[in-house]
PDB file of N, CA and C in Angstrom:
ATOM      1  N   UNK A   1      81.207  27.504-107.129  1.00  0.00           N
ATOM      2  CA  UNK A   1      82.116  27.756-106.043  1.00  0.00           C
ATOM      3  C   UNK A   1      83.170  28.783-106.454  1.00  0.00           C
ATOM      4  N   UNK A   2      83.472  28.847-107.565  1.00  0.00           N
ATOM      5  CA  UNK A   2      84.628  29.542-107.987  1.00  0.00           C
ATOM      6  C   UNK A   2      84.044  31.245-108.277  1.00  0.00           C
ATOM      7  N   UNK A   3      82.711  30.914-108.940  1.00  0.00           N
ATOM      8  CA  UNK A   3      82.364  32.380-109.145  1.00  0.00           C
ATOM      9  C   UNK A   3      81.770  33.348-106.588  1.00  0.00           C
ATOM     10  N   UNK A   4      81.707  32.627-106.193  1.00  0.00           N
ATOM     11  CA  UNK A   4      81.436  33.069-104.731  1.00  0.00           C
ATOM     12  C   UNK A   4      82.506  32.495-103.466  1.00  0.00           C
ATOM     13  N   UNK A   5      83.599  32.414-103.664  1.00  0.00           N
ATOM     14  CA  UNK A   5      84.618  32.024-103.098  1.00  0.00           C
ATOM     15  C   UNK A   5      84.501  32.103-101.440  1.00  0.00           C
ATOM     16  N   UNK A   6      83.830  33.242-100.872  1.00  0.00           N
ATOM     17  CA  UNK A   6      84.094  33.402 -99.700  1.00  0.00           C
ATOM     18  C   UNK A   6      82.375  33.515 -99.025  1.00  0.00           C
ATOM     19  N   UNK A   7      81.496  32.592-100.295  1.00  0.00           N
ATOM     20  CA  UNK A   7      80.019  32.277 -99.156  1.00  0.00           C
ATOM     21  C   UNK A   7      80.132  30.897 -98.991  1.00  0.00           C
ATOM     22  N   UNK A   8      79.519  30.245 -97.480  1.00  0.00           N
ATOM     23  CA  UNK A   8      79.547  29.140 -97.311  1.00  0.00           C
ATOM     24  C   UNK A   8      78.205  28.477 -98.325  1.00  0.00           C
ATOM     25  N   UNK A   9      79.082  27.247 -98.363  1.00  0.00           N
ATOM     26  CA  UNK A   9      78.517  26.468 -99.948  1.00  0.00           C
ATOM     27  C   UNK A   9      76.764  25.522 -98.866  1.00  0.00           C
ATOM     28  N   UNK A  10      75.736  25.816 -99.044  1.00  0.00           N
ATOM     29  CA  UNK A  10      74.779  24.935 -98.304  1.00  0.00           C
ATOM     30  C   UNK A  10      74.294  24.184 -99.414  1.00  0.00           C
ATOM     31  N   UNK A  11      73.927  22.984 -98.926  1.00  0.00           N
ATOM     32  CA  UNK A  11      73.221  21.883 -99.640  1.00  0.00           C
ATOM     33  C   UNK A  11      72.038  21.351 -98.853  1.00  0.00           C
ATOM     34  N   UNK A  12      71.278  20.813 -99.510  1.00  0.00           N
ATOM     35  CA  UNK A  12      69.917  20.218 -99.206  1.00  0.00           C
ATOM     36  C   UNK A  12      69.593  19.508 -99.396  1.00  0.00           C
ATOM     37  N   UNK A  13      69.853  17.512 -99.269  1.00  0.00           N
ATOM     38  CA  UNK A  13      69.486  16.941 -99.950  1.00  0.00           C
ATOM     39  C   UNK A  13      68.467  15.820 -99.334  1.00  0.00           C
ATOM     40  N   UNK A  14      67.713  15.349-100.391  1.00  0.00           N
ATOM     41  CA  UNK A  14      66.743  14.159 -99.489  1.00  0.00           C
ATOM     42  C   UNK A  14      66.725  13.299-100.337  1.00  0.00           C
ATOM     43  N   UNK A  15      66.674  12.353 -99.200  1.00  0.00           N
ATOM     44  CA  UNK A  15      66.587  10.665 -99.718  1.00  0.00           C
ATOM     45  C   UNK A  15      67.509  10.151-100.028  1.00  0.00           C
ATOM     46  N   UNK A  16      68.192   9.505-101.151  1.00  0.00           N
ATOM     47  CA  UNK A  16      69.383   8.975-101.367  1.00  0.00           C
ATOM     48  C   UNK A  16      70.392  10.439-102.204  1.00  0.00           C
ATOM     49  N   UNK A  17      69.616  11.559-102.572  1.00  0.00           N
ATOM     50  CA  UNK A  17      70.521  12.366-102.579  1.00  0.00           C
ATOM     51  C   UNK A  17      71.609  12.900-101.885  1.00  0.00           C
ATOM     52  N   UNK A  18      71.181  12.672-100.843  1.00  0.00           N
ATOM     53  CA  UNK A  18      72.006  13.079 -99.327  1.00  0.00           C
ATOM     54  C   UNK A  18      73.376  11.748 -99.472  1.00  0.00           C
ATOM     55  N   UNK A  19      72.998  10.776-100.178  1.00  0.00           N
ATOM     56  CA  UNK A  19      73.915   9.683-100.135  1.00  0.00           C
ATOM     57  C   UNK A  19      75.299  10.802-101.195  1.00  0.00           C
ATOM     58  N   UNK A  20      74.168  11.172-102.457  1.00  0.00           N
ATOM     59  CA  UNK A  20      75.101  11.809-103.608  1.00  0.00           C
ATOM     60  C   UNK A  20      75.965  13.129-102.938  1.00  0.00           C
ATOM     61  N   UNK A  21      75.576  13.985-102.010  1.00  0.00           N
ATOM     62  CA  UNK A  21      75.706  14.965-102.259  1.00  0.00           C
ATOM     63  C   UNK A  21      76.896  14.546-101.015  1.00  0.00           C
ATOM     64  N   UNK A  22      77.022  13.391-100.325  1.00  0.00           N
ATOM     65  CA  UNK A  22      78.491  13.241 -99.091  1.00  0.00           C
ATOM     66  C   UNK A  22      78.830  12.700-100.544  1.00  0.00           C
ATOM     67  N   UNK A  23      78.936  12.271-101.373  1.00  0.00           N
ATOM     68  CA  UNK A  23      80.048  11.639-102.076  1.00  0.00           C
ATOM     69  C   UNK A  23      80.762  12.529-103.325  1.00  0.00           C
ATOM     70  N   UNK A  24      80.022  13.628-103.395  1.00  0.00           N
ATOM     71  CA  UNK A  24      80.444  15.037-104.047  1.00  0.00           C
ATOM     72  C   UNK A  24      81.316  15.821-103.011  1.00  0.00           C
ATOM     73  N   UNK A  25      80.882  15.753-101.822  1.00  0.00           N
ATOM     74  CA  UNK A  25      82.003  16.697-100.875  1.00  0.00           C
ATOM     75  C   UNK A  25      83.007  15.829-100.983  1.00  0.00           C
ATOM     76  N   UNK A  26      83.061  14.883-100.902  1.00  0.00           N
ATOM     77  CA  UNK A  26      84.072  13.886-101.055  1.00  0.00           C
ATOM     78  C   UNK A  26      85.295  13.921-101.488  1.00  0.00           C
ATOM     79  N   UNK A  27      84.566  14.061-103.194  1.00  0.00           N
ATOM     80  CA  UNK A  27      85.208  14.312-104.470  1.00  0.00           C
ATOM     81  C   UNK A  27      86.231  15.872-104.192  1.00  0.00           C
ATOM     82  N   UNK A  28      85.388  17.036-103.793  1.00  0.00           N
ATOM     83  CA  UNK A  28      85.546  17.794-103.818  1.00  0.00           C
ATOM     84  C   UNK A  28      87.109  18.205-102.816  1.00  0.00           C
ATOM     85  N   UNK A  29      86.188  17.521-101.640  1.00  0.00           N
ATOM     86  CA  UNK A  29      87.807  17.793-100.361  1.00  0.00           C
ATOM     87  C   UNK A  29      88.790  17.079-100.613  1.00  0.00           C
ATOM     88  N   UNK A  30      88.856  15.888-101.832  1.00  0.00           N
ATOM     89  CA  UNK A  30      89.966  15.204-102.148  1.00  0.00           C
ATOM     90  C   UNK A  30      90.933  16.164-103.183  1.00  0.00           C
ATOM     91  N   UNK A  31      89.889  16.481-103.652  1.00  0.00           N
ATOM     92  CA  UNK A  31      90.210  17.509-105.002  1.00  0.00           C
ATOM     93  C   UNK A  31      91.092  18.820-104.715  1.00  0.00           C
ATOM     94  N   UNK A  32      90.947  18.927-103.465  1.00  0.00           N
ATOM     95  CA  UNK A  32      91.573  20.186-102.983  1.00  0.00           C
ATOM     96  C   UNK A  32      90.448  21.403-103.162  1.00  0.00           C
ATOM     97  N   UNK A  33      89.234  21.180-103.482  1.00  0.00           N
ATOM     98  CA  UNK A  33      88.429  22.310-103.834  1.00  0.00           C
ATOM     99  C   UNK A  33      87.541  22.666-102.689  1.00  0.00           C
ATOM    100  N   UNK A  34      87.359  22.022-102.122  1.00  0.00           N
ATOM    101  CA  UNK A  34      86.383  22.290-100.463  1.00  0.00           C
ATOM    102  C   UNK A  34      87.181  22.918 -99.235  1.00  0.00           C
ATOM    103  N   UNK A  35      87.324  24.499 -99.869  1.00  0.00           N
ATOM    104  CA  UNK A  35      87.755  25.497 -98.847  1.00  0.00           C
ATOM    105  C   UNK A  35      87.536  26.129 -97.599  1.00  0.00           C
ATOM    106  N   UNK A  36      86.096  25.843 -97.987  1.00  0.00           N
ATOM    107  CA  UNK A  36      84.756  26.746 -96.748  1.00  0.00           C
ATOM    108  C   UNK A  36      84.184  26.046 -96.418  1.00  0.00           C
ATOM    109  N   UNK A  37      83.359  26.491 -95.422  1.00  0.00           N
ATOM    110  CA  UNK A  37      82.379  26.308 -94.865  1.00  0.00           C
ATOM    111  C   UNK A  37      81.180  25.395 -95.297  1.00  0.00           C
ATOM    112  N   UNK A  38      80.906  24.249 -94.916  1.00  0.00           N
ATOM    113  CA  UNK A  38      79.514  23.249 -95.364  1.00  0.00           C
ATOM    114  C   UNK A  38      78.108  23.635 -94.819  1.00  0.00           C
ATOM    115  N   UNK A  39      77.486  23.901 -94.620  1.00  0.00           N
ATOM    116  CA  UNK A  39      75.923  23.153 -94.257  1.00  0.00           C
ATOM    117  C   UNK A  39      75.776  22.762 -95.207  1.00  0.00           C
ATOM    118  N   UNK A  40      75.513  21.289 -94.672  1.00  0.00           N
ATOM    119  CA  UNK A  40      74.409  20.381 -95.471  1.00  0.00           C
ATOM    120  C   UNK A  40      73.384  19.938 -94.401  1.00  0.00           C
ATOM    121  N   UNK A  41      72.447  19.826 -95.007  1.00  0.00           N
ATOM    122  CA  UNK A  41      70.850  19.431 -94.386  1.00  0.00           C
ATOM    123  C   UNK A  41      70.467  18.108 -95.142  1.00  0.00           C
ATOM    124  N   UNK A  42      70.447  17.069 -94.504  1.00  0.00           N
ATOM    125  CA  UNK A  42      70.025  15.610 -94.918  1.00  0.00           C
ATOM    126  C   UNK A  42      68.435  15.402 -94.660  1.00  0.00           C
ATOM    127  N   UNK A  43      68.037  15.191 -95.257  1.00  0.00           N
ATOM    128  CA  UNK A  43      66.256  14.663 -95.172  1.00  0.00           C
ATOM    129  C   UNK A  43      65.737  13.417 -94.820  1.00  0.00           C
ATOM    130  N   UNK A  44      65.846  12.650 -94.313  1.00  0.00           N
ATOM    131  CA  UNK A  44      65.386  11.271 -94.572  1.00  0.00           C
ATOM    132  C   UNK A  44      66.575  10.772 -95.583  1.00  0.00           C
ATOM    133  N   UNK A  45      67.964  10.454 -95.392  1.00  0.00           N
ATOM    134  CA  UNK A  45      68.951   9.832 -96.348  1.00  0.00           C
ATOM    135  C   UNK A  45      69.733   8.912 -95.710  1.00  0.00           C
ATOM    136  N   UNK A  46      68.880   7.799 -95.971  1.00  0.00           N
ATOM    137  CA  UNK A  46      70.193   6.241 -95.785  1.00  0.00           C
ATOM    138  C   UNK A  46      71.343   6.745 -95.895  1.00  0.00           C
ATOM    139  N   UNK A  47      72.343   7.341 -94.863  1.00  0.00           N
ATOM    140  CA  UNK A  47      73.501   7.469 -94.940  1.00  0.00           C
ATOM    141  C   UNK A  47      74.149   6.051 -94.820  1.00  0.00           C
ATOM    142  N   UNK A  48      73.769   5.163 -93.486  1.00  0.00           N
ATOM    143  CA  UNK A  48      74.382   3.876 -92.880  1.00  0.00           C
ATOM    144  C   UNK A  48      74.488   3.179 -94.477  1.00  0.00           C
ATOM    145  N   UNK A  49      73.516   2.830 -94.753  1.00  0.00           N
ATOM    146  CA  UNK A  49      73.184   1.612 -95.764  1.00  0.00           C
ATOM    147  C   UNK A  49      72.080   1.734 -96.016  1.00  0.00           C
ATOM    148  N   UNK A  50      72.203   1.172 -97.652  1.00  0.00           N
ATOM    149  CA  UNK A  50      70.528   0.758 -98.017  1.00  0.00           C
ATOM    150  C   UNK A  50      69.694   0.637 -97.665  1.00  0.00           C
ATOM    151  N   UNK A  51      70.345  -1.484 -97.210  1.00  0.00           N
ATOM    152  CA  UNK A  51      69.346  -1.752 -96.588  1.00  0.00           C
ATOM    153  C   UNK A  51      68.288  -1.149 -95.322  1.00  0.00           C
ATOM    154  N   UNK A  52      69.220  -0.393 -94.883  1.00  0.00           N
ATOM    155  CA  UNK A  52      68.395   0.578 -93.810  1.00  0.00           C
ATOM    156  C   UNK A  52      67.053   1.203 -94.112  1.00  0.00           C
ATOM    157  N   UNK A  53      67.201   1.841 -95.187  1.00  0.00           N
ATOM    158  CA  UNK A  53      65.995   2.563 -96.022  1.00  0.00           C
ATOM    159  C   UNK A  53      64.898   1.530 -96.045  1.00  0.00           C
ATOM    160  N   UNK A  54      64.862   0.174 -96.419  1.00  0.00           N
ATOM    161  CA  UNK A  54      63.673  -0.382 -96.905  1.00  0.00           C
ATOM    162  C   UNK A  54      63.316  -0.943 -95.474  1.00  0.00           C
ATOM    163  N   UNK A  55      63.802  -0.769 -94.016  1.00  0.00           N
ATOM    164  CA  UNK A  55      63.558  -1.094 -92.888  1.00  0.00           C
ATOM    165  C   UNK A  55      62.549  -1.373 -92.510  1.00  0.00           C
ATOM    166  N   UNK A  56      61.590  -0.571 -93.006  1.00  0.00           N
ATOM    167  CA  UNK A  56      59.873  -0.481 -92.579  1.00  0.00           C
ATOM    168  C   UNK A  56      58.784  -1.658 -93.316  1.00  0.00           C
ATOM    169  N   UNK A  57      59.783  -2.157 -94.322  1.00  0.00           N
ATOM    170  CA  UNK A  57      59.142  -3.213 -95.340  1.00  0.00           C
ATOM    171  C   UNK A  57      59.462  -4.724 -94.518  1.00  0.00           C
ATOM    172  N   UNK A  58      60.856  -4.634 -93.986  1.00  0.00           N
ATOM    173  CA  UNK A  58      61.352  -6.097 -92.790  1.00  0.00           C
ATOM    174  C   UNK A  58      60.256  -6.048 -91.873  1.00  0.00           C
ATOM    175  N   UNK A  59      59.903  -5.162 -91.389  1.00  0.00           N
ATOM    176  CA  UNK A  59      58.796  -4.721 -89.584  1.00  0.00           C
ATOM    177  C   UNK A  59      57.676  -4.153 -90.350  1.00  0.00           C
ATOM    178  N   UNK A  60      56.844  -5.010 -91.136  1.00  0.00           N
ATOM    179  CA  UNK A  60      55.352  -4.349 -91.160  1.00  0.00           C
ATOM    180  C   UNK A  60      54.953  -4.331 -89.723  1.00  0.00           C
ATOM    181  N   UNK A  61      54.107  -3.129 -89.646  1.00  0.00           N
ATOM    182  CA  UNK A  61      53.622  -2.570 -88.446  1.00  0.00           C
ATOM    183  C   UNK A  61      54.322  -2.093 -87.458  1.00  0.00           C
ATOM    184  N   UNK A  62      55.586  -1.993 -87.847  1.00  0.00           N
ATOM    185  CA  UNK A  62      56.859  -1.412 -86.650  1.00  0.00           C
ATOM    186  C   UNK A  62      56.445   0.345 -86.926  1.00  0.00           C
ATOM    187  N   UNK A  63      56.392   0.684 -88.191  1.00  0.00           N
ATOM    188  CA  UNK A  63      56.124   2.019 -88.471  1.00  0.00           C
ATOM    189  C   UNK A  63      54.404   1.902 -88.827  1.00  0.00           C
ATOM    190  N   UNK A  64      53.425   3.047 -87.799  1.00  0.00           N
ATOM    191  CA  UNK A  64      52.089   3.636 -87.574  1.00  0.00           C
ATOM    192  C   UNK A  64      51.941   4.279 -89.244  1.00  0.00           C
TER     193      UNK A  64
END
């Protein structure tokens, strides 16, 4: 971030990365360091909760 100051910062994350990568902006906008511009792109990432993720294992046959 420090060496490109004025490109917006994009992220990409999937699966529970997407969990890591809100808790790095986090860090970051607390930090005073999150100046610009975000895209982030989430993939399939239990944001709600965990348990959400293993959903399809509670409802066999809910998901084809």
């Amino acid at each position: 971030m420090d060496h490109n100051p004025d490109r917006r910062l994009r992220i990409s994350a999937h699966s529970v990365g997407g969990r890591v990568a809100l808790v790095a902006l986090a860090i970051l906008q607390r930090a005073g360091r999150l100046t610009r511009d975000v895209e982030l792109n989430l993939m399939a990432s239990p944001i709600a909760a965990m348990k959400s993720a293993i959903f399809s294992r509670l409802a066999p046959g809910f998901i084809p």
